[in-house]
C-alpha atoms as a PDB file:
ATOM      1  CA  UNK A   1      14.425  97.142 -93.231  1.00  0.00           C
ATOM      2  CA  UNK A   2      10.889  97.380 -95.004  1.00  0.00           C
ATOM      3  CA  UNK A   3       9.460  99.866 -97.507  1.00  0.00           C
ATOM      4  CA  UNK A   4       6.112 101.026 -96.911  1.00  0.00           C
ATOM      5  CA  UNK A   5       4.471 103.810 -99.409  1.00  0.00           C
ATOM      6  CA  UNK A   6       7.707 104.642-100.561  1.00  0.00           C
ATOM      7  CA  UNK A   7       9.171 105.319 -97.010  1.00  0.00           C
ATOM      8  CA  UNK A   8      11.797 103.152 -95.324  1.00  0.00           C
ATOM      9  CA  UNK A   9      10.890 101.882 -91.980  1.00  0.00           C
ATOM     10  CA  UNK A  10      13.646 100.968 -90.062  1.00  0.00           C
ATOM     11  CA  UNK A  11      13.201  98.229 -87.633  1.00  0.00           C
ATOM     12  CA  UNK A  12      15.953  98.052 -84.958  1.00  0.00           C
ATOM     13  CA  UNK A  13      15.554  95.866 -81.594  1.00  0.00           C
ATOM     14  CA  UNK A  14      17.098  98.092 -78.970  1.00  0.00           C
ATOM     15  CA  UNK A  15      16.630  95.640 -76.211  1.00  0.00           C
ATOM     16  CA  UNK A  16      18.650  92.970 -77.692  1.00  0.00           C
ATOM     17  CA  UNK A  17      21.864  95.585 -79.320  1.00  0.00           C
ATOM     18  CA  UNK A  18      21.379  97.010 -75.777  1.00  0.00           C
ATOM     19  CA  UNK A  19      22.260  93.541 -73.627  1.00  0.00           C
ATOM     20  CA  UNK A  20      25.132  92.907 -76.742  1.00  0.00           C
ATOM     21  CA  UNK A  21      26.597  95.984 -76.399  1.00  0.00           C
ATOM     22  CA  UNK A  22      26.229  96.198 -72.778  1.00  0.00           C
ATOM     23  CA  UNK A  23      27.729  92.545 -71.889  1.00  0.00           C
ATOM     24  CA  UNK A  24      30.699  93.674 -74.139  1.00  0.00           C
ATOM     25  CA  UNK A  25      31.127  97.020 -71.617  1.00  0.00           C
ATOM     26  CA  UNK A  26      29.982  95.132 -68.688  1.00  0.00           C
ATOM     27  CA  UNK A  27      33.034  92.864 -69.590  1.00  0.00           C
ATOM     28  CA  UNK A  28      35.235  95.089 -70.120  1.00  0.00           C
ATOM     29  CA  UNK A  29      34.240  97.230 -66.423  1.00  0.00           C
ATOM     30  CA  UNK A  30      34.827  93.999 -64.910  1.00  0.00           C
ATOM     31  CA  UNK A  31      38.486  93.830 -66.134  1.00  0.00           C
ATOM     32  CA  UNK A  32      38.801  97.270 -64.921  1.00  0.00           C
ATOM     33  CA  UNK A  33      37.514  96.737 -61.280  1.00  0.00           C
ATOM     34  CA  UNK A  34      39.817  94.082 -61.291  1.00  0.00           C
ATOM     35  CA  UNK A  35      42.681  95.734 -61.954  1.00  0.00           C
ATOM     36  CA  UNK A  36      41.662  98.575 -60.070  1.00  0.00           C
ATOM     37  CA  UNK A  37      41.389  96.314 -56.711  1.00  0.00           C
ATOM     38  CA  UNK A  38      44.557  95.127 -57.570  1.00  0.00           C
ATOM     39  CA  UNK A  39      46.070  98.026 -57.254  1.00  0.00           C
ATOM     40  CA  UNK A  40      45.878  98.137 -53.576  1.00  0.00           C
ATOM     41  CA  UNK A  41      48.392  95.614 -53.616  1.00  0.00           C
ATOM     42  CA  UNK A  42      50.703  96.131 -56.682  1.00  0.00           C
ATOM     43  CA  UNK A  43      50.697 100.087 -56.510  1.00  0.00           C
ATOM     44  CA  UNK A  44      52.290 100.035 -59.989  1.00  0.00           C
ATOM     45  CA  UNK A  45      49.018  98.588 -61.854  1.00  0.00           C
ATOM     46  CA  UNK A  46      47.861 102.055 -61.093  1.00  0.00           C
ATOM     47  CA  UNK A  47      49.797 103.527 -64.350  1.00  0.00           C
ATOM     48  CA  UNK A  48      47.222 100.877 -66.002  1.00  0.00           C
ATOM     49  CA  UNK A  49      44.169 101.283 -63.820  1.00  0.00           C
ATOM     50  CA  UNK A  50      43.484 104.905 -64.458  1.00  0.00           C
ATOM     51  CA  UNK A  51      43.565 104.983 -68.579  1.00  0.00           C
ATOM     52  CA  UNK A  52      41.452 102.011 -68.181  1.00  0.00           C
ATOM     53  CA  UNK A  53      38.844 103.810 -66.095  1.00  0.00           C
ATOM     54  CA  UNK A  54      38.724 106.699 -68.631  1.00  0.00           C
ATOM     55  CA  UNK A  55      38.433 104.618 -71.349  1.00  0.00           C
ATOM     56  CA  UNK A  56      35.140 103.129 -70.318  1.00  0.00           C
ATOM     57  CA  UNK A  57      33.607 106.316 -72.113  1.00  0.00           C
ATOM     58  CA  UNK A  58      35.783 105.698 -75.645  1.00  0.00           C
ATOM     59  CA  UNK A  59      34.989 101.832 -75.228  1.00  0.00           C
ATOM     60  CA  UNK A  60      30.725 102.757 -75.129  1.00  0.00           C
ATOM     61  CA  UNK A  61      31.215 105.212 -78.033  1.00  0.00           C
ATOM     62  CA  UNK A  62      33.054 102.409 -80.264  1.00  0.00           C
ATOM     63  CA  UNK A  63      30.342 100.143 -79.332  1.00  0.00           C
ATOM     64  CA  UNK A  64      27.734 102.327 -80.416  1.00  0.00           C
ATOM     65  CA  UNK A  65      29.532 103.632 -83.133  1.00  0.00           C
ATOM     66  CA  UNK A  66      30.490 100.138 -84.553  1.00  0.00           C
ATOM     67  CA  UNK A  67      26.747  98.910 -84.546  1.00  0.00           C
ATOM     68  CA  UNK A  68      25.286 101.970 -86.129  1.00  0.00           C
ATOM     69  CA  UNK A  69      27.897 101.502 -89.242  1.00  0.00           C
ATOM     70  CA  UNK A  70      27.681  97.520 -89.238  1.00  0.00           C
ATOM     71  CA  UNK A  71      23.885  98.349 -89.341  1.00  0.00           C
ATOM     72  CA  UNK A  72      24.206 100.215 -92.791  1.00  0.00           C
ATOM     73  CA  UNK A  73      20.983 102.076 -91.861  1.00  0.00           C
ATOM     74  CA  UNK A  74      20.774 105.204 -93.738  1.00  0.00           C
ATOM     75  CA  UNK A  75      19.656 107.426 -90.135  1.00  0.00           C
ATOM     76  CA  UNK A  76      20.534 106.993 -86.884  1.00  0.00           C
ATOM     77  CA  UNK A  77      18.301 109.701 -84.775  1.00  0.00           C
ATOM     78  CA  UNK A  78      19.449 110.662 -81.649  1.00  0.00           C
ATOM     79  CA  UNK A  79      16.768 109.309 -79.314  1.00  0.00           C
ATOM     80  CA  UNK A  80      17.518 105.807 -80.681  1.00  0.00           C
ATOM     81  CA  UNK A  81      21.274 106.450 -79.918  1.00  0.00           C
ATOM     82  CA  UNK A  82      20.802 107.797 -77.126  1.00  0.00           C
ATOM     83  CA  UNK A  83      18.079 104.827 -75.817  1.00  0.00           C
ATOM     84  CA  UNK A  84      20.564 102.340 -77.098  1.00  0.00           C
ATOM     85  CA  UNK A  85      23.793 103.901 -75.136  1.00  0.00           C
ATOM     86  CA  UNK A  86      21.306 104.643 -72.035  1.00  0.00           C
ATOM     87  CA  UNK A  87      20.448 100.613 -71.805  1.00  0.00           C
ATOM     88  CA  UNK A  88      23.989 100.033 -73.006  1.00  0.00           C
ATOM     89  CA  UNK A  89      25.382 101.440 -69.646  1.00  0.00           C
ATOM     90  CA  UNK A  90      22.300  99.889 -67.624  1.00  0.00           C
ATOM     91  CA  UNK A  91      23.381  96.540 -68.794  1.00  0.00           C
ATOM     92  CA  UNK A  92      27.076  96.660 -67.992  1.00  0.00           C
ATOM     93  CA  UNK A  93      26.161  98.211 -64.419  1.00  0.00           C
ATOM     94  CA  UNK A  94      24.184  95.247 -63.669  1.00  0.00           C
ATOM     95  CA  UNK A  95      26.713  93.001 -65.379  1.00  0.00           C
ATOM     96  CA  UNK A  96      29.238  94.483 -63.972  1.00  0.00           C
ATOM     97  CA  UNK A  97      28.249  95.246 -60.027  1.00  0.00           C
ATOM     98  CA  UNK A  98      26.581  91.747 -59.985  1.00  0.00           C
ATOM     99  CA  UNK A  99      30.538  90.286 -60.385  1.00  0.00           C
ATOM    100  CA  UNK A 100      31.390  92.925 -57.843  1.00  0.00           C
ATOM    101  CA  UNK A 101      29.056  91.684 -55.257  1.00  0.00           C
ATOM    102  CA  UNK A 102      29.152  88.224 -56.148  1.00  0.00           C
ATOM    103  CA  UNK A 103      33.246  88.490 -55.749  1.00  0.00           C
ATOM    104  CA  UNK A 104      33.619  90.442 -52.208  1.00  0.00           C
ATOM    105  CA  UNK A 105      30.376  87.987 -51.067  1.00  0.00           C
ATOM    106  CA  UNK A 106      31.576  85.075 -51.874  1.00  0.00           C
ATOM    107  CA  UNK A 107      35.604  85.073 -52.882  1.00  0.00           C
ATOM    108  CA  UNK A 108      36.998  88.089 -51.442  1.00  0.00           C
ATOM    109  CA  UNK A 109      36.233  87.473 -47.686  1.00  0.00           C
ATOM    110  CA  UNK A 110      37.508  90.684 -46.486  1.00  0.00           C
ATOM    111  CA  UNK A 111      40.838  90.991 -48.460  1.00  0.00           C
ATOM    112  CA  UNK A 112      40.336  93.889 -50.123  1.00  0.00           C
ATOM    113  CA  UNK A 113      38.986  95.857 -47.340  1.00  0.00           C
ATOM    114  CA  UNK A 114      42.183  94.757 -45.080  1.00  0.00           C
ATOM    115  CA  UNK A 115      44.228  95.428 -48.209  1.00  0.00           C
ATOM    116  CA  UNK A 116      42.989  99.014 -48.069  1.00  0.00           C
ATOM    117  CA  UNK A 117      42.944  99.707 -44.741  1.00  0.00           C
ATOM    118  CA  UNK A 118      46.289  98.345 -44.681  1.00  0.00           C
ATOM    119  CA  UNK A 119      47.247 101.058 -47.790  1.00  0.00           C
ATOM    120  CA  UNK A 120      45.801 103.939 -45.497  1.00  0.00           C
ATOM    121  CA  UNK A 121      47.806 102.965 -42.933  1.00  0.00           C
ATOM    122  CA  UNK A 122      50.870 103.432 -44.654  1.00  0.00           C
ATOM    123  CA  UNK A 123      49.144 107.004 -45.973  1.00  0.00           C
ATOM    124  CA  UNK A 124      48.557 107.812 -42.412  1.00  0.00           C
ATOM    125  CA  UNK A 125      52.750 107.114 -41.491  1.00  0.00           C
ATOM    126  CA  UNK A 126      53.625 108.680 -44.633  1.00  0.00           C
ATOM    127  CA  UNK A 127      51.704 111.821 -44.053  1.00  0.00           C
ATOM    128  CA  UNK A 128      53.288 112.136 -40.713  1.00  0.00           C
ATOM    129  CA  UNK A 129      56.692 112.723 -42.844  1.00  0.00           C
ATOM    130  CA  UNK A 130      54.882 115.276 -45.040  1.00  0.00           C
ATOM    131  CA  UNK A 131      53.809 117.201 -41.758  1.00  0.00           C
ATOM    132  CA  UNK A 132      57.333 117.212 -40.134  1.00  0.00           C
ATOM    133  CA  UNK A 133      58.392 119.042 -43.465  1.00  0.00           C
ATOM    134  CA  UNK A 134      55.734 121.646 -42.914  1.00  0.00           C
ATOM    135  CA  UNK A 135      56.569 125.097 -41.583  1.00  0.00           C
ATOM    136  CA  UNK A 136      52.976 126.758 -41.787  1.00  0.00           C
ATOM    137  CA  UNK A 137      50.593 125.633 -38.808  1.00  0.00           C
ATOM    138  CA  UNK A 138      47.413 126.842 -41.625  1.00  0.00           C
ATOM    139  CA  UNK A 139      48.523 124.513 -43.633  1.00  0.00           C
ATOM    140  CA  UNK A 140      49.725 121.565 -41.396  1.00  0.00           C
ATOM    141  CA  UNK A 141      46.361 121.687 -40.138  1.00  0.00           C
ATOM    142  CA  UNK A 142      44.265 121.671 -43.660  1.00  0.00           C
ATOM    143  CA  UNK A 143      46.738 118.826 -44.292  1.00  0.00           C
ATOM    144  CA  UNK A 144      45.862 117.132 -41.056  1.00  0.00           C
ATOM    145  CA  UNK A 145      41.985 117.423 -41.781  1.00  0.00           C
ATOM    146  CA  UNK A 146      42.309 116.509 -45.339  1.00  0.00           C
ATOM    147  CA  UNK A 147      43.710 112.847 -44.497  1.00  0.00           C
ATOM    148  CA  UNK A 148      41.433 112.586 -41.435  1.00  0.00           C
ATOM    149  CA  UNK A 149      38.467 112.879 -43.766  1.00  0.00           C
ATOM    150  CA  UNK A 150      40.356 110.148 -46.439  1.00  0.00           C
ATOM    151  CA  UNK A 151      40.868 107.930 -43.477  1.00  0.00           C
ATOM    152  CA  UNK A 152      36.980 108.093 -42.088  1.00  0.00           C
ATOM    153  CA  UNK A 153      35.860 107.658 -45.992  1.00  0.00           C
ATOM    154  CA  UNK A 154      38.270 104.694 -46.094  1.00  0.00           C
ATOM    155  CA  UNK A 155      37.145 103.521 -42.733  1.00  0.00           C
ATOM    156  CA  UNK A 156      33.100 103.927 -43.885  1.00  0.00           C
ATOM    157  CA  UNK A 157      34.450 102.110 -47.464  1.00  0.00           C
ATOM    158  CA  UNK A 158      35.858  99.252 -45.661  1.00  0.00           C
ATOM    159  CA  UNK A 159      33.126  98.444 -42.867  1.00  0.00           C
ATOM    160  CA  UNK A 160      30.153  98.332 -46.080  1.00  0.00           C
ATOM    161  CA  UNK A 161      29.190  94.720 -46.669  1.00  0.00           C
ATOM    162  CA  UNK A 162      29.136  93.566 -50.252  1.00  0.00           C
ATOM    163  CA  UNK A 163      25.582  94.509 -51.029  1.00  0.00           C
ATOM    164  CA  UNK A 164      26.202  98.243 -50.130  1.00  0.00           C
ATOM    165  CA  UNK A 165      29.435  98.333 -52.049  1.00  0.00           C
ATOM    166  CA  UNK A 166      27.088  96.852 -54.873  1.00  0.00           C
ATOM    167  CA  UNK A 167      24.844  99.203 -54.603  1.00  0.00           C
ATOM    168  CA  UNK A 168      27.288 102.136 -54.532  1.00  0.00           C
ATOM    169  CA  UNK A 169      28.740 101.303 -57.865  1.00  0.00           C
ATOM    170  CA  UNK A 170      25.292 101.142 -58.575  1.00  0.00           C
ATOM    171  CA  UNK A 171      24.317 104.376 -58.201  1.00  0.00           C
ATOM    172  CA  UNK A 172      27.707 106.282 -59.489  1.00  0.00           C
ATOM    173  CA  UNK A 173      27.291 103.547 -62.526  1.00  0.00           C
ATOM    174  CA  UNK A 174      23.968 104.724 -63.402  1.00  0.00           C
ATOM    175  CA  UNK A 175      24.792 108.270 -63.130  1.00  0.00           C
ATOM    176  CA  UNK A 176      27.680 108.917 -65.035  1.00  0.00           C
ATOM    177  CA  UNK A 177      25.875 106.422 -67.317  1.00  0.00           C
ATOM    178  CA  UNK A 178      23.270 108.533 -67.727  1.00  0.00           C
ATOM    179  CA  UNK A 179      25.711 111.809 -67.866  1.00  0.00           C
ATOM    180  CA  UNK A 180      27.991 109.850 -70.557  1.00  0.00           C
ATOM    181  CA  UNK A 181      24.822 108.477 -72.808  1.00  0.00           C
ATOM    182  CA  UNK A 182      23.552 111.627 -73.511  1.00  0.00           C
ATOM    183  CA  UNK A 183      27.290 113.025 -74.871  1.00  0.00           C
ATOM    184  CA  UNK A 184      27.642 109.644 -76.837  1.00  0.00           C
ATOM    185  CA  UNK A 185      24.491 109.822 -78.573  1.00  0.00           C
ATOM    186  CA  UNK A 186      25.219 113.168 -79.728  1.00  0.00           C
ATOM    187  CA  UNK A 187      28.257 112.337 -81.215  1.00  0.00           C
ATOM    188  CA  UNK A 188      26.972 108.739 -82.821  1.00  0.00           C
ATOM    189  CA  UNK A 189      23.574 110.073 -84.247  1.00  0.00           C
ATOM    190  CA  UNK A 190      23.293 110.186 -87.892  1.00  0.00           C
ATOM    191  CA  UNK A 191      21.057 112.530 -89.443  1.00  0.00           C
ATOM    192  CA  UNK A 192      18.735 112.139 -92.821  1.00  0.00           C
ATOM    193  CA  UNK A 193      20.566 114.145 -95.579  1.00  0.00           C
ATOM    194  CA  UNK A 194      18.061 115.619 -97.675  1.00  0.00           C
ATOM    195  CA  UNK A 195      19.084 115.259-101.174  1.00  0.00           C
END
């Protein structure tokens, strides 16, 4: 912090909080991929997996939050919140999908995919139980056409190599990134109070 004619400039490197704060959500969307893959084969770490995945949003806004009070800066405008939450989600993306990719390349070897195609198939028998049950053709067809259209999206899922899985967390990273920075940096900005 320097003065300068009696006004406070306020020096903050936004690259560097940024990668911090992003390799500390990048870590944390790693443990929840993880645990969300797992899933497919302990169907109870679901109950986990889920508040996990919602809490990606509350983990960012502590982040944020915690560096602008740690920071003891007397303003924190919103386009500097909203810059550092922005590159804050860029960073864990790329952390984040990079251990994605570099895990179904080079570990995974097709588990996961056989491990969900393996779950739908078990969907697929199940459902056939839900039909028999069924007294209304309208709705025993709807049925029928909603888990044709999981098992195609299932199918397309599991026959992506690792780069297109990459970059499809990629691009649903970056845009509920984007979508989430913007509500975070309302919330975390700290105005000037005139005194």
């Amino acid at each position: 912090m320097e003065e300068q004619e009696g006004r406070q400039i306020i020096k903050i490197d936004m690259l560097q909080v940024s990668m911090t704060l992003g390799t500390y959500l990048g870590i944390y969307i790693i443990l929840v991929y993880a645990i969300t893959a797992l899933t497919v084969k302990f169907s109870a770490l679901s109950l986990i997996a889920l508040p996990l995945m919602l809490g990606i949003p509350v983990v960012a806004f502590f982040l944020v939050k915690r560096f602008r009070d740690q920071s003891n800066i007397p303003y924190f405008p919103f386009p500097v919140s909203w810059m550092i939450t922005l590159l804050t989600f860029l960073f864990a993306t790329v952390l984040s999908c990079m251990a994605v990719y570099l895990y179904l390349r080079f570990i995974d070897h097709g588990a996961f995919s056989a491990g969900l195609m393996a779950w739908m198939e078990v969907m697929m028998q199940s459902s056939e139980d839900v039909i028999g049950n069924m007294t209304d053709p309208a709705q025993v067809e709807q049925y029928n056409n909603m888990m044709e259209l999981l098992r195609q999206s299932v199918t397309w899922f599991c026959s992506l190599p690792a780069s297109g899985v990459a970059k499809q967390l990629i691009q649903t990273s970056l845009l509920w990134g984007n979508i989430l920075s913007l509500i975070i940096a309302l919330i975390t900005a700290k105005r000037i109070r005139l005194r």
